[in-house]
N, C-alpha and C. Protein backbone atom coordinates (compact mmCIF):
# COMPACT_ATOMS: atom_id res chain seq x y z
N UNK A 1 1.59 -25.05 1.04
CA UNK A 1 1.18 -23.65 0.82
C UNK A 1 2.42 -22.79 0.62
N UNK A 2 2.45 -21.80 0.09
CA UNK A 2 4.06 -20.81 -0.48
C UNK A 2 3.70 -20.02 0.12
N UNK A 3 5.03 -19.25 0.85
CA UNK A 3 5.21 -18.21 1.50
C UNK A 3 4.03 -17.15 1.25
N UNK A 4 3.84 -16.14 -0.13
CA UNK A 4 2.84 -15.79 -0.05
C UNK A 4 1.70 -15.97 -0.03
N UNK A 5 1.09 -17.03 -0.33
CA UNK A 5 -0.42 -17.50 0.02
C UNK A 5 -0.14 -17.76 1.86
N UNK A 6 1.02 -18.35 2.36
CA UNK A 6 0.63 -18.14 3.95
C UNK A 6 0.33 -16.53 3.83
N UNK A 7 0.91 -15.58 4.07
CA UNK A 7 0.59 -14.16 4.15
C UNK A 7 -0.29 -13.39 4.16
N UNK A 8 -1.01 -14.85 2.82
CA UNK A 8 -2.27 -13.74 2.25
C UNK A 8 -3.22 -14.28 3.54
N UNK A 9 -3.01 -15.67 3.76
CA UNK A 9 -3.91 -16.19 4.60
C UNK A 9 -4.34 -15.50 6.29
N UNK A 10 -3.13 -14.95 6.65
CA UNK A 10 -2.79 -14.90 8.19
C UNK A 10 -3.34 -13.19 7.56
N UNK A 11 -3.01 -12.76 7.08
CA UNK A 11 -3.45 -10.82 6.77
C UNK A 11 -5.23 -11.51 6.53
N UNK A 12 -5.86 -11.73 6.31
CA UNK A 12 -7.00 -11.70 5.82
C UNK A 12 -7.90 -11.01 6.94
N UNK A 13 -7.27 -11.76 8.71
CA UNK A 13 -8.30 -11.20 9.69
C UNK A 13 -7.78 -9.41 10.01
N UNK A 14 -6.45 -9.03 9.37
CA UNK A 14 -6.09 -7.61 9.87
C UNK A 14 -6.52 -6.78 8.55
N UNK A 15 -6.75 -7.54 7.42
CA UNK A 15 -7.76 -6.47 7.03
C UNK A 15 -9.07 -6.04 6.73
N UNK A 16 -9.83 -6.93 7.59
CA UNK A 16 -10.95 -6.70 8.34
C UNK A 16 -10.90 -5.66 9.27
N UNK A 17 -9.59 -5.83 10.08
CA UNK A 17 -9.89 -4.50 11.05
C UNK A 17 -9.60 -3.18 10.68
N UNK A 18 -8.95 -3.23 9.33
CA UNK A 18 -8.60 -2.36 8.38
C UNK A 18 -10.24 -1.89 8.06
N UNK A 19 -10.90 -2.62 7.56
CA UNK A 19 -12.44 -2.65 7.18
C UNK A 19 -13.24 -1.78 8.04
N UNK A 20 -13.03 -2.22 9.05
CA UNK A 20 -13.45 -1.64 10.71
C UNK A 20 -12.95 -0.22 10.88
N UNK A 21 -12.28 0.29 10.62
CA UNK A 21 -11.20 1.06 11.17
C UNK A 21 -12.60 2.79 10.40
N UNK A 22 -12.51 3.72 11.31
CA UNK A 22 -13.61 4.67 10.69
C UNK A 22 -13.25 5.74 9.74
N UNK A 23 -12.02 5.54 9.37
CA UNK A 23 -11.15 6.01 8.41
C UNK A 23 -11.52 5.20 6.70
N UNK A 24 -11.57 3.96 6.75
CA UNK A 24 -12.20 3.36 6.05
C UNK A 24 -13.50 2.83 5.32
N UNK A 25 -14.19 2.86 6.77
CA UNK A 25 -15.62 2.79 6.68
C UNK A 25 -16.39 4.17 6.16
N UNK A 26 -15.98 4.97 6.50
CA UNK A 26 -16.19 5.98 5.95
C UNK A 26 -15.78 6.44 4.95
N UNK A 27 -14.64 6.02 4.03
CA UNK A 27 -14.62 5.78 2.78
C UNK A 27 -15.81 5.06 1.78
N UNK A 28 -15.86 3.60 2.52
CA UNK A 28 -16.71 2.84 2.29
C UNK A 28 -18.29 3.80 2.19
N UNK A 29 -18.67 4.40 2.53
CA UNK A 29 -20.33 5.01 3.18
C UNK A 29 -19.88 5.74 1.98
N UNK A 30 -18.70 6.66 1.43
CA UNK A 30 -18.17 8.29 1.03
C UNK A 30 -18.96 9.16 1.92
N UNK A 31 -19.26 8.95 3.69
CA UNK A 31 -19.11 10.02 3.91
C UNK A 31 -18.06 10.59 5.00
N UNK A 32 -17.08 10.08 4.65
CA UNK A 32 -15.92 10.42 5.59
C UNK A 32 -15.39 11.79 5.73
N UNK A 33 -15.57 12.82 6.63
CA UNK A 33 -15.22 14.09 6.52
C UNK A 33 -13.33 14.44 5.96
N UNK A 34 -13.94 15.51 5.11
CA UNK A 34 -13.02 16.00 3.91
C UNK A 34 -11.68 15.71 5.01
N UNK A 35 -11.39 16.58 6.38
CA UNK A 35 -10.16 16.96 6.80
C UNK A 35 -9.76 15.98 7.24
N UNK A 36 -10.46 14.69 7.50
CA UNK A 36 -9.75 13.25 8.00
C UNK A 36 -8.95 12.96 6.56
N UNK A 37 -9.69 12.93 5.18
CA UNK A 37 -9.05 12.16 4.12
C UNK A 37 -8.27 13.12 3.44
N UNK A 38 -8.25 14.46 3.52
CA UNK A 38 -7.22 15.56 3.26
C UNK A 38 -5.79 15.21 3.99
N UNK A 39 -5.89 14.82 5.46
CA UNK A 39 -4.89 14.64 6.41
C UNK A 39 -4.38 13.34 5.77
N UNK A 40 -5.04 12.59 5.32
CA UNK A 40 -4.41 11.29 4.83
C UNK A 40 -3.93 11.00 3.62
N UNK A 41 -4.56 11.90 2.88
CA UNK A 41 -3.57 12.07 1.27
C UNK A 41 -2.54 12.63 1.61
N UNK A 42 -2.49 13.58 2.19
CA UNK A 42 -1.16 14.43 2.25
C UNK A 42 0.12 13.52 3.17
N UNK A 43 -0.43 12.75 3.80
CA UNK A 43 0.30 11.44 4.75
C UNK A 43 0.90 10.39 3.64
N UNK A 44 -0.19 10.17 2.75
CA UNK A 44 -0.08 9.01 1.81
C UNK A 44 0.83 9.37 0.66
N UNK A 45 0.50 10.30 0.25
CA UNK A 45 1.55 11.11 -0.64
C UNK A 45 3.29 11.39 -0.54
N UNK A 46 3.28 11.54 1.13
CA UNK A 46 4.88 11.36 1.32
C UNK A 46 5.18 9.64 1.33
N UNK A 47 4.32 9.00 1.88
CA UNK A 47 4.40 7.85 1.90
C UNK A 47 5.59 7.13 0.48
N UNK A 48 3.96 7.49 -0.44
CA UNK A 48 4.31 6.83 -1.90
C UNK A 48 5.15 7.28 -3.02
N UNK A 49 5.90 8.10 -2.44
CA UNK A 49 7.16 8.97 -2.85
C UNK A 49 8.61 7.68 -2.08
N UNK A 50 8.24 7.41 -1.05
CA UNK A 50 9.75 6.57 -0.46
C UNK A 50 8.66 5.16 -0.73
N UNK A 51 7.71 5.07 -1.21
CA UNK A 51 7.97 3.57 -1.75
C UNK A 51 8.28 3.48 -2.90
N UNK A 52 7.97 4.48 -3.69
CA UNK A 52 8.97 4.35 -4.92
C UNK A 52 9.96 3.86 -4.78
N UNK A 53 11.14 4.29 -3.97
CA UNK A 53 12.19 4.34 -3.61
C UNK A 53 12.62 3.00 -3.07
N UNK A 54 11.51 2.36 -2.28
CA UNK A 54 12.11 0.97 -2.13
C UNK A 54 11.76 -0.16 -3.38
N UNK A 55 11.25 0.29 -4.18
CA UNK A 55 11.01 -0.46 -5.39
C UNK A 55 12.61 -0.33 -6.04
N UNK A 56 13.14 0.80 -6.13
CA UNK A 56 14.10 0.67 -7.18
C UNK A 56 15.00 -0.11 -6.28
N UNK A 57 15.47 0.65 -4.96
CA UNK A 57 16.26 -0.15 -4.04
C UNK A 57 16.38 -1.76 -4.14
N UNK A 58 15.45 -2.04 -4.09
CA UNK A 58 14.93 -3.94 -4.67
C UNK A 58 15.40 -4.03 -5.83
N UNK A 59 15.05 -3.25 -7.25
CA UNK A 59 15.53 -3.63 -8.31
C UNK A 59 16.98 -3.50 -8.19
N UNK A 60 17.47 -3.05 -7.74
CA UNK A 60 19.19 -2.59 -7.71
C UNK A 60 19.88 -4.20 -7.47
N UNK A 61 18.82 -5.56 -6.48
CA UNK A 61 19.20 -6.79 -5.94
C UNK A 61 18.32 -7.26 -6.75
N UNK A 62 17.68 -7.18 -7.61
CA UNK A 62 16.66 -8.07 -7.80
C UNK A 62 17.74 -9.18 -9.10
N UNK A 63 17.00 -10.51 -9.66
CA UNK A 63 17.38 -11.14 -10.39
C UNK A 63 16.65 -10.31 -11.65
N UNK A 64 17.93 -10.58 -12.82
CA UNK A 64 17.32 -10.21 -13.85
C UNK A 64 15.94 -10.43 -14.21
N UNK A 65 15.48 -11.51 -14.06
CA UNK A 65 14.23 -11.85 -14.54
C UNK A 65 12.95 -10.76 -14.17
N UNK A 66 13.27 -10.69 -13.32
CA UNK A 66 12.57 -9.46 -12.15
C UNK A 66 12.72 -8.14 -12.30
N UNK A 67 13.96 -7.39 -12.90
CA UNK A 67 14.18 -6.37 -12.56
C UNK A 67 13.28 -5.56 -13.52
N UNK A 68 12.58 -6.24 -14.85
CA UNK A 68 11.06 -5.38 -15.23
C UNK A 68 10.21 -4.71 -14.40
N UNK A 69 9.80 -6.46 -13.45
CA UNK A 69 8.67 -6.10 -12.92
C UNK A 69 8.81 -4.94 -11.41
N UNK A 70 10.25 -4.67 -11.22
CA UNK A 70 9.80 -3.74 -10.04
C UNK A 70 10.33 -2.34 -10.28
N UNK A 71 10.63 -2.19 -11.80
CA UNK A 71 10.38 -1.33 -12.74
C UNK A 71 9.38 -0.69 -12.92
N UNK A 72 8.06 -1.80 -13.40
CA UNK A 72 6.85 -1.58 -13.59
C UNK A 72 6.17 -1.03 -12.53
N UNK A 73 6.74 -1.81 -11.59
CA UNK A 73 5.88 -1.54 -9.50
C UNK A 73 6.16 0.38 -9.39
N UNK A 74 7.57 0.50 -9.39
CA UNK A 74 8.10 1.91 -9.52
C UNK A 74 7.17 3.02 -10.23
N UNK A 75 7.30 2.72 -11.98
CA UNK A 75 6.46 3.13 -12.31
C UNK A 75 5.04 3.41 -12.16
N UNK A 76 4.26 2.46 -11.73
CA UNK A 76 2.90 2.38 -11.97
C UNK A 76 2.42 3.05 -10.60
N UNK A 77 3.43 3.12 -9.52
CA UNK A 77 3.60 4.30 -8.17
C UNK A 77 3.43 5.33 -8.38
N UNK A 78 4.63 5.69 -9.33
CA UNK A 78 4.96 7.20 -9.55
C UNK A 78 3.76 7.66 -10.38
N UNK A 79 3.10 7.09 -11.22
CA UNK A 79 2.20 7.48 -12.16
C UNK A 79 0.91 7.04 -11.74
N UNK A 80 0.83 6.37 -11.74
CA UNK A 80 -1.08 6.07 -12.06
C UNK A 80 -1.31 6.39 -9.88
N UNK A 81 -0.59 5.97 -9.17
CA UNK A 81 -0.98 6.07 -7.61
C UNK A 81 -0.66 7.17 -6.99
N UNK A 82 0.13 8.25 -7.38
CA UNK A 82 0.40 9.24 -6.98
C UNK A 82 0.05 10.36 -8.25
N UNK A 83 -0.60 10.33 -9.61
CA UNK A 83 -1.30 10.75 -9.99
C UNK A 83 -2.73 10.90 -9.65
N UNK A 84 -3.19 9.82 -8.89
CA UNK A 84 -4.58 10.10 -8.45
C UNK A 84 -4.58 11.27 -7.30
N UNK A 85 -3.22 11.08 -6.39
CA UNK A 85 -3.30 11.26 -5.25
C UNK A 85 -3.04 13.41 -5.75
N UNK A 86 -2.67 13.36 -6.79
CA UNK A 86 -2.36 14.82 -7.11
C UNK A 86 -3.80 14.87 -7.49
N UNK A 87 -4.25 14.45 -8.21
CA UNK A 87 -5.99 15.28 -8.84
C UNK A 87 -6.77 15.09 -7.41
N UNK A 88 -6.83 14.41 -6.43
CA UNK A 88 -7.49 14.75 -5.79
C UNK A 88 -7.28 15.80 -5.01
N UNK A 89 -6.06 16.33 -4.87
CA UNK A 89 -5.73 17.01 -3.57
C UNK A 89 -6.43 18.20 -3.53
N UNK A 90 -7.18 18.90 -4.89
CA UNK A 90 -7.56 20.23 -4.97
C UNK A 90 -9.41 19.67 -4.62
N UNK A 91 -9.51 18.76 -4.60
CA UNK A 91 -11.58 18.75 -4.29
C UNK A 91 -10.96 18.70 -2.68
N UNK A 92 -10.10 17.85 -2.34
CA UNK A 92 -10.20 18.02 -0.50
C UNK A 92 -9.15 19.20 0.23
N UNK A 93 -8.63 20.29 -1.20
CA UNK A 93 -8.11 21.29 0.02
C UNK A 93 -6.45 20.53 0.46
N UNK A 94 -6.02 19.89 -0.42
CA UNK A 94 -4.46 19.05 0.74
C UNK A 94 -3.73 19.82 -0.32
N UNK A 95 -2.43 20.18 0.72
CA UNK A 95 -1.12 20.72 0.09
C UNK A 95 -0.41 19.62 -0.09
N UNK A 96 -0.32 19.05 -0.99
CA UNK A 96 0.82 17.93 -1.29
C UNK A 96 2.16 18.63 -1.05
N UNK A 97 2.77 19.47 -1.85
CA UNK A 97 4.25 20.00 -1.74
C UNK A 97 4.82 20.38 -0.52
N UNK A 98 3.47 21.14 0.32
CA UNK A 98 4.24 21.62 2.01
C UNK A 98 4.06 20.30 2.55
N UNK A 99 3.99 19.06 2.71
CA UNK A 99 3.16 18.53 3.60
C UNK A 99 4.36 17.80 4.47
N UNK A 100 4.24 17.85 6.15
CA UNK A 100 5.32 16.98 6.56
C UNK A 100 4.99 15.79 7.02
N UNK A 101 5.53 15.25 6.76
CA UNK A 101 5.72 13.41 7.51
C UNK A 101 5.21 13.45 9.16
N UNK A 102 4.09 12.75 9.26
CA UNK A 102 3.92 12.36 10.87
C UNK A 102 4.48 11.54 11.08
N UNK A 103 4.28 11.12 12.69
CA UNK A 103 4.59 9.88 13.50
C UNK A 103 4.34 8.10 12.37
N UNK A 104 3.27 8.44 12.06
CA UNK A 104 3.10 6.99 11.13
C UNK A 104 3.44 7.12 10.04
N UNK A 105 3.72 8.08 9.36
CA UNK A 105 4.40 7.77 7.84
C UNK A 105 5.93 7.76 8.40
N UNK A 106 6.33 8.70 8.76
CA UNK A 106 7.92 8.47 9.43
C UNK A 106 8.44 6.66 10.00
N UNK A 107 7.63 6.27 10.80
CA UNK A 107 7.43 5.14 11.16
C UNK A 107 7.46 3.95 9.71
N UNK A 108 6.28 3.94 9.22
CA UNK A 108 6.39 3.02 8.18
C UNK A 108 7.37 2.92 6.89
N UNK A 109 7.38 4.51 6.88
CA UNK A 109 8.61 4.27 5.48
C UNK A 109 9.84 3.98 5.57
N UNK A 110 10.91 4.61 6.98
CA UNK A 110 11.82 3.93 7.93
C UNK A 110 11.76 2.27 7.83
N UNK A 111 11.01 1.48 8.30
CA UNK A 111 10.50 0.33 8.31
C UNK A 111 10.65 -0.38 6.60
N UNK A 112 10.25 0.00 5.54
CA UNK A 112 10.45 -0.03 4.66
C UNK A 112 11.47 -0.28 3.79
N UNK A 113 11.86 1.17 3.96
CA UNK A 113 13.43 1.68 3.54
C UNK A 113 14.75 0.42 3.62
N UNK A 114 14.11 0.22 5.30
CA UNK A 114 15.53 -0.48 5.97
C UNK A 114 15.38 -1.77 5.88
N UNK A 115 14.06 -2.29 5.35
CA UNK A 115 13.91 -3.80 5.37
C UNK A 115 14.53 -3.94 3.75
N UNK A 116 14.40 -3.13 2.92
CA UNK A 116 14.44 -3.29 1.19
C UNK A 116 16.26 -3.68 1.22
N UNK A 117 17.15 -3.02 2.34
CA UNK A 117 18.59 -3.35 2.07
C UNK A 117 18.60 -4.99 1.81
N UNK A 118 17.55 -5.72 2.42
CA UNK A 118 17.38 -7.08 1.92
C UNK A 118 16.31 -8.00 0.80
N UNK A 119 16.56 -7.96 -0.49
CA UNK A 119 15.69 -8.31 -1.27
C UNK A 119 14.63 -9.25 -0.82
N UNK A 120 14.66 -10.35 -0.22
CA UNK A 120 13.60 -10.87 0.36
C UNK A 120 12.39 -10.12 1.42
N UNK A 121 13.71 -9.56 2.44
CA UNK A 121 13.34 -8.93 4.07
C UNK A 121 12.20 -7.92 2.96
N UNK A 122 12.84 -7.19 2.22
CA UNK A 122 11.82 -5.90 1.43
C UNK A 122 10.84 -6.16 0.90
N UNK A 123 10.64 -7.80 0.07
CA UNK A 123 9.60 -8.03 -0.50
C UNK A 123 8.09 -8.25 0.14
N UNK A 124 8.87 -9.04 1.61
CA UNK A 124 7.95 -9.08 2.91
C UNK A 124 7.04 -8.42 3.14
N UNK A 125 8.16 -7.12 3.57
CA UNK A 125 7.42 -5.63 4.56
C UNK A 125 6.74 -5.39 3.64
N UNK A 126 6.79 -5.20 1.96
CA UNK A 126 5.88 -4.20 1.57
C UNK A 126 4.71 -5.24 0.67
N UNK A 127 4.66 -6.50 1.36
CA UNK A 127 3.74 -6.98 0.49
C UNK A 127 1.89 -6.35 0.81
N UNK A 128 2.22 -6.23 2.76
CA UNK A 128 0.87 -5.44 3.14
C UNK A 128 0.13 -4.30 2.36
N UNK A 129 1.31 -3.16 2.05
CA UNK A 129 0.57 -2.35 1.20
C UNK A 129 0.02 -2.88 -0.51
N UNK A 130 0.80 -3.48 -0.87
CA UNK A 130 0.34 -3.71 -2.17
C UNK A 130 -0.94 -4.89 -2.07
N UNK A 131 -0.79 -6.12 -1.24
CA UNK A 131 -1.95 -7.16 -1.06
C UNK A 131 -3.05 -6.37 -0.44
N UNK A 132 -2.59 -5.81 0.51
CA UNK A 132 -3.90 -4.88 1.26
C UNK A 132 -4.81 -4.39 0.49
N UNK A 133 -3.96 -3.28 -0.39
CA UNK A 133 -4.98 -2.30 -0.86
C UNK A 133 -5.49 -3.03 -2.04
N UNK A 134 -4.64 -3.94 -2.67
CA UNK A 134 -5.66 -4.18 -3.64
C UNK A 134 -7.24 -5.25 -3.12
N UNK A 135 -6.75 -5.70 -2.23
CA UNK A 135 -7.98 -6.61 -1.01
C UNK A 135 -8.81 -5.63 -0.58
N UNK A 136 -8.50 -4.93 -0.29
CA UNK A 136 -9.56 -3.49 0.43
C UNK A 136 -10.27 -2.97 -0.82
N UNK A 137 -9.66 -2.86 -1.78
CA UNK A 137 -10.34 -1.84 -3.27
C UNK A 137 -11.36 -3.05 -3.76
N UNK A 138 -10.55 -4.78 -3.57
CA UNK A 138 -11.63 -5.54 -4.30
C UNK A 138 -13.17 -5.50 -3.44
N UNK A 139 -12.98 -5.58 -2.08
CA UNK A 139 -13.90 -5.54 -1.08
C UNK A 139 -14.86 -4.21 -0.98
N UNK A 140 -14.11 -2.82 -1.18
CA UNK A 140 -14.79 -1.43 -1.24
C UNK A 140 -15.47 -1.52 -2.70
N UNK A 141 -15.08 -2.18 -3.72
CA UNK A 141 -16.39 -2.11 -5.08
C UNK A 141 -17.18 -2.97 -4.93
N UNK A 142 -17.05 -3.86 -4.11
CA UNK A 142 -18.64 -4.42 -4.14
C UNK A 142 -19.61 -3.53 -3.96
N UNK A 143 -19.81 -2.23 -3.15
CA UNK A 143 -20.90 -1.69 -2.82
C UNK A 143 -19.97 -0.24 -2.49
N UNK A 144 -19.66 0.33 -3.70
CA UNK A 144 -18.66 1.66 -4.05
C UNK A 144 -18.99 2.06 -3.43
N UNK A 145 -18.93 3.30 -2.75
CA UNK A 145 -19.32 4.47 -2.50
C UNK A 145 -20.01 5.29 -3.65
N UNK A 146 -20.82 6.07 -2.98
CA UNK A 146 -21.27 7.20 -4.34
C UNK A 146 -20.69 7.98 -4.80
N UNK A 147 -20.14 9.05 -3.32
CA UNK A 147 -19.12 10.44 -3.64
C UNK A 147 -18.42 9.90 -4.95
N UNK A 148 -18.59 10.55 -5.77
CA UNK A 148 -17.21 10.56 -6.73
C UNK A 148 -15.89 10.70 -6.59
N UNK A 149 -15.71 11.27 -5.66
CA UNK A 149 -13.92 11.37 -4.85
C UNK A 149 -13.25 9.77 -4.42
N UNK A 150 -14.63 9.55 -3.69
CA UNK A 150 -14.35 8.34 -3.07
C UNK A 150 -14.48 7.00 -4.25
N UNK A 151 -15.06 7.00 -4.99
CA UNK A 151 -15.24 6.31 -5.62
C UNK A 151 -13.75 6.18 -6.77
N UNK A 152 -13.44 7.22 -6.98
CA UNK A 152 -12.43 7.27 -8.23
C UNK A 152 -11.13 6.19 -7.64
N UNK A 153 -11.23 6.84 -5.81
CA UNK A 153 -10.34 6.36 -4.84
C UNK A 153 -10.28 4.68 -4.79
N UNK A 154 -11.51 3.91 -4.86
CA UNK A 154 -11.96 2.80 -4.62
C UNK A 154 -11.17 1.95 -6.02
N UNK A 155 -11.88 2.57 -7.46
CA UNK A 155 -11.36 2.02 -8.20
C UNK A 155 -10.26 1.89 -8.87
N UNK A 156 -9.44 2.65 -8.06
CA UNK A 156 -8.27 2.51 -8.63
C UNK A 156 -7.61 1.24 -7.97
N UNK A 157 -7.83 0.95 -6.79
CA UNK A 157 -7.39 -0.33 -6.11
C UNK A 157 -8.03 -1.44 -6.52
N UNK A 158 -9.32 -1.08 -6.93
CA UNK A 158 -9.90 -2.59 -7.25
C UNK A 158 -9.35 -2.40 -9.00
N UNK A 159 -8.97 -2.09 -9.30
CA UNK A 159 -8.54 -2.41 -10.59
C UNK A 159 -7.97 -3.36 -11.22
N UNK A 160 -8.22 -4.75 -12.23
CA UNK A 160 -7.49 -5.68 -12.13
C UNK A 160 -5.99 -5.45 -13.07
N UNK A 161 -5.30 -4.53 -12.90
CA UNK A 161 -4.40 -3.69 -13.46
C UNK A 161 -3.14 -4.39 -11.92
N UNK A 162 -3.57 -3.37 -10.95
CA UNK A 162 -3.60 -3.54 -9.52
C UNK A 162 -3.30 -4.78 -9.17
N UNK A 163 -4.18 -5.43 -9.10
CA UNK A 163 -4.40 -6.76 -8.63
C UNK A 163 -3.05 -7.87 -9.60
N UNK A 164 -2.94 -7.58 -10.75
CA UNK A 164 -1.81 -8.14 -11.27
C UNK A 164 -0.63 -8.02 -11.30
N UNK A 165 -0.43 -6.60 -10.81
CA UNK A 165 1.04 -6.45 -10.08
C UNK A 165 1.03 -6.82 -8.50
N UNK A 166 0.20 -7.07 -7.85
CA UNK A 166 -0.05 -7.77 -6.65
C UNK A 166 1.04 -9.23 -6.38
N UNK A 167 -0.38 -9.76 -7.68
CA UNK A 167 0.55 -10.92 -8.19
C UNK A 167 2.09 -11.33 -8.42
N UNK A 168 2.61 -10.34 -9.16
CA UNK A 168 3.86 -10.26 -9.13
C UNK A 168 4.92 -10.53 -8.29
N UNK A 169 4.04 -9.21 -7.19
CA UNK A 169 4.72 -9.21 -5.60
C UNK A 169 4.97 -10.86 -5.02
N UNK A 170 3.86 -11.43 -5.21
CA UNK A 170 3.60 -12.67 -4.44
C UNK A 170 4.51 -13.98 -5.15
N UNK A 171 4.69 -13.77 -6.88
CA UNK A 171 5.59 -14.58 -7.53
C UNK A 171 7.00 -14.37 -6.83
N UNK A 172 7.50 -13.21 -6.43
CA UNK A 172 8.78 -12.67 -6.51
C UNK A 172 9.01 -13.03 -5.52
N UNK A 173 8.13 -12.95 -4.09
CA UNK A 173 8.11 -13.39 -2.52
C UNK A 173 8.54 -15.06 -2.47
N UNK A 174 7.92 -15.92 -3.57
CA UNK A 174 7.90 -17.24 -3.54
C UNK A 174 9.40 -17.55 -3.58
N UNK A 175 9.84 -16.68 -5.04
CA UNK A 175 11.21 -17.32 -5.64
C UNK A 175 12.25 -17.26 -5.00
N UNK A 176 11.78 -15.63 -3.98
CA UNK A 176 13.02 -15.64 -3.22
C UNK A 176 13.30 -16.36 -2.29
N UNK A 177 12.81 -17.44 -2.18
CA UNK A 177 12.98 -18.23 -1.14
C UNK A 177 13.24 -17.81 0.58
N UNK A 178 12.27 -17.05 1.01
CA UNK A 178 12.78 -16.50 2.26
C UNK A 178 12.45 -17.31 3.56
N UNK A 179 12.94 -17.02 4.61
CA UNK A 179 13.06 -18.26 5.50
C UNK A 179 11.35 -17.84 6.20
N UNK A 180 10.50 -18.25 6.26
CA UNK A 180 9.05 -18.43 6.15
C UNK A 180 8.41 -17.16 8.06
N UNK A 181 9.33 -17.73 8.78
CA UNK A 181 9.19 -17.12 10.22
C UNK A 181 9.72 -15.56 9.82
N UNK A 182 10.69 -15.39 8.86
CA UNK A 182 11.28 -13.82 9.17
C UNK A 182 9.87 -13.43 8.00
N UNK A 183 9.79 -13.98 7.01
CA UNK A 183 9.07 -13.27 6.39
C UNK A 183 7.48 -12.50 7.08
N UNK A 184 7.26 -13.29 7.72
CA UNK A 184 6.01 -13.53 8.91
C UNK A 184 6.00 -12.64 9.47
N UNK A 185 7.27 -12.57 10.17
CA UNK A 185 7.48 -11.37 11.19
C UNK A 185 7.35 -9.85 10.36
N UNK A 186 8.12 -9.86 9.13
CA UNK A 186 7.81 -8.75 8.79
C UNK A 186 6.34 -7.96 7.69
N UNK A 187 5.77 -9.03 7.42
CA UNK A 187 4.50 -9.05 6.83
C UNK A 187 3.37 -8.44 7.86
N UNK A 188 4.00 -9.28 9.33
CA UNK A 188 2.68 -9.14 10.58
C UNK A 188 2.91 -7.26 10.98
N UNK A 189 4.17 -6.66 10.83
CA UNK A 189 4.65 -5.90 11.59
C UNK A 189 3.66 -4.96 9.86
N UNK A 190 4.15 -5.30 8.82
CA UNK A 190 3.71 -4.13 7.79
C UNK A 190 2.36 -4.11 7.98
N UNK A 191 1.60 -5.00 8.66
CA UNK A 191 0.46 -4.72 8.69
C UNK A 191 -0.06 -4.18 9.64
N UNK A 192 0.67 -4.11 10.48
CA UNK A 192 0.34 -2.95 12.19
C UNK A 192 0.65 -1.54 11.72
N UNK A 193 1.84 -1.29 10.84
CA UNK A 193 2.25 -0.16 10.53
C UNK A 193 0.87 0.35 9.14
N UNK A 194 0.30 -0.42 8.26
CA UNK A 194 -0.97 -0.41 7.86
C UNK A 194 -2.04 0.28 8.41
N UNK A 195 -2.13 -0.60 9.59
CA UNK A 195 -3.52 -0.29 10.15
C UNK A 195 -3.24 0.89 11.18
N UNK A 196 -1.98 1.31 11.51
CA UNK A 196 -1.99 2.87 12.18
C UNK A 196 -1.79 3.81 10.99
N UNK A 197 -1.49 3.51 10.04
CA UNK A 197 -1.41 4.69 8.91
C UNK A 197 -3.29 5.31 9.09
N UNK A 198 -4.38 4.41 9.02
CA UNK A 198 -5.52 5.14 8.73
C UNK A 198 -5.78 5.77 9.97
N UNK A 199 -5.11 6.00 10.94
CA UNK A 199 -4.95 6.80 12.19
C UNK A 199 -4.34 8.35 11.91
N UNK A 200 -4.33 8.61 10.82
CA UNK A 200 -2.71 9.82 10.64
C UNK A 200 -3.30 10.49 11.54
N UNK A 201 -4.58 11.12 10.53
CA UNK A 201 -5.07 12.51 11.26
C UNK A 201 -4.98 12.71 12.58
């Protein structure tokens, strides 16, 4: 089995509790009250501003072969995932521009940041967000939500757009050959820092 298929394997039961979690489920229903998912765009939004940032950081080490694809990762952040996150902010009321960093975005992007000084260590930490959400978006369209907010939200993760830069992640995790226990460690840890992000509010 390759490093990332272990990953994908051992994350499968934490994002169930991701599933669980009433931040989600209530995505799932669309009827999750506005000021929980207002509080969490505006969380998510600083978020996906410093993961940009560890994308390029990676490309700065990455092997040529690679340095497209976390180009593309960069890009397809800055644009298509933090473009959604701007059109929504005016149906739920969130100030994107004032907004400050809590305890869990401070936490996770730190975590991030400092794992990316190592091209492997970085590919690790941030495979949770990218495998996650696109696992959560494939799992939330089986049975969308109605809200249209929520829904626009859903499909952008289940998108097989998404899902193929996923892939990527998981090619790039393989090649780098990382020593299988550190990668572990930091895959298990991005996914604790995961599952307290839907805590912001």
């Amino acid at each position: 089995m390759s490093v990332a298929a272990h990953l994908e394997e051992i994350g499968l039961p934490l994002v169930e509790e991701q599933l669980a979690h009433p931040t989600v489920a209530g995505i799932a229903r669309g009827d999750l009250d506005d000021a929980v998912f207002r509080s969490w765009l505006e969380q998510d939004y600083l978020y996906l501003l410093d993961y940009v940032r560890v994308f390029c950081r990676l490309a700065w080490q990455a092997p040529s072969g690679h340095l497209g694809d976390l180009v593309d990762l960069a890009h397809s952040t800055f644009h298509v995932e933090l473009s959604l996150h701007r059109s929504l902010a005016e149906p739920f009321g969130a100030d994107l521009d004032n907004a400050v960093k809590g305890p869990a975005c401070a936490a996770y992007t730190k975590f991030l940041l400092d794992s990316a000084a190592d091209y492997a260590d970085g590919l690790a930490a941030l495979y949770p967000c990218m495998w996650g959400y696109s696992t959560l978006g494939a799992r939330l369209a089986e049975n969308p939500p109605a809200d249209p907010r929520y829904r626009r939200w859903v499909d952008t993760y289940a998108d097989p757009d998404f899902a193929a830069l996923t892939r990527r992640i998981a090619q790039m995790i393989d090649e780098a050959d990382p020593d299988p226990a550190r990668a572990e460690q930091l895959f298990r840890e991005g996914m604790r820092h995961e599952l307290a992000f839907w805590s912001v509010p």
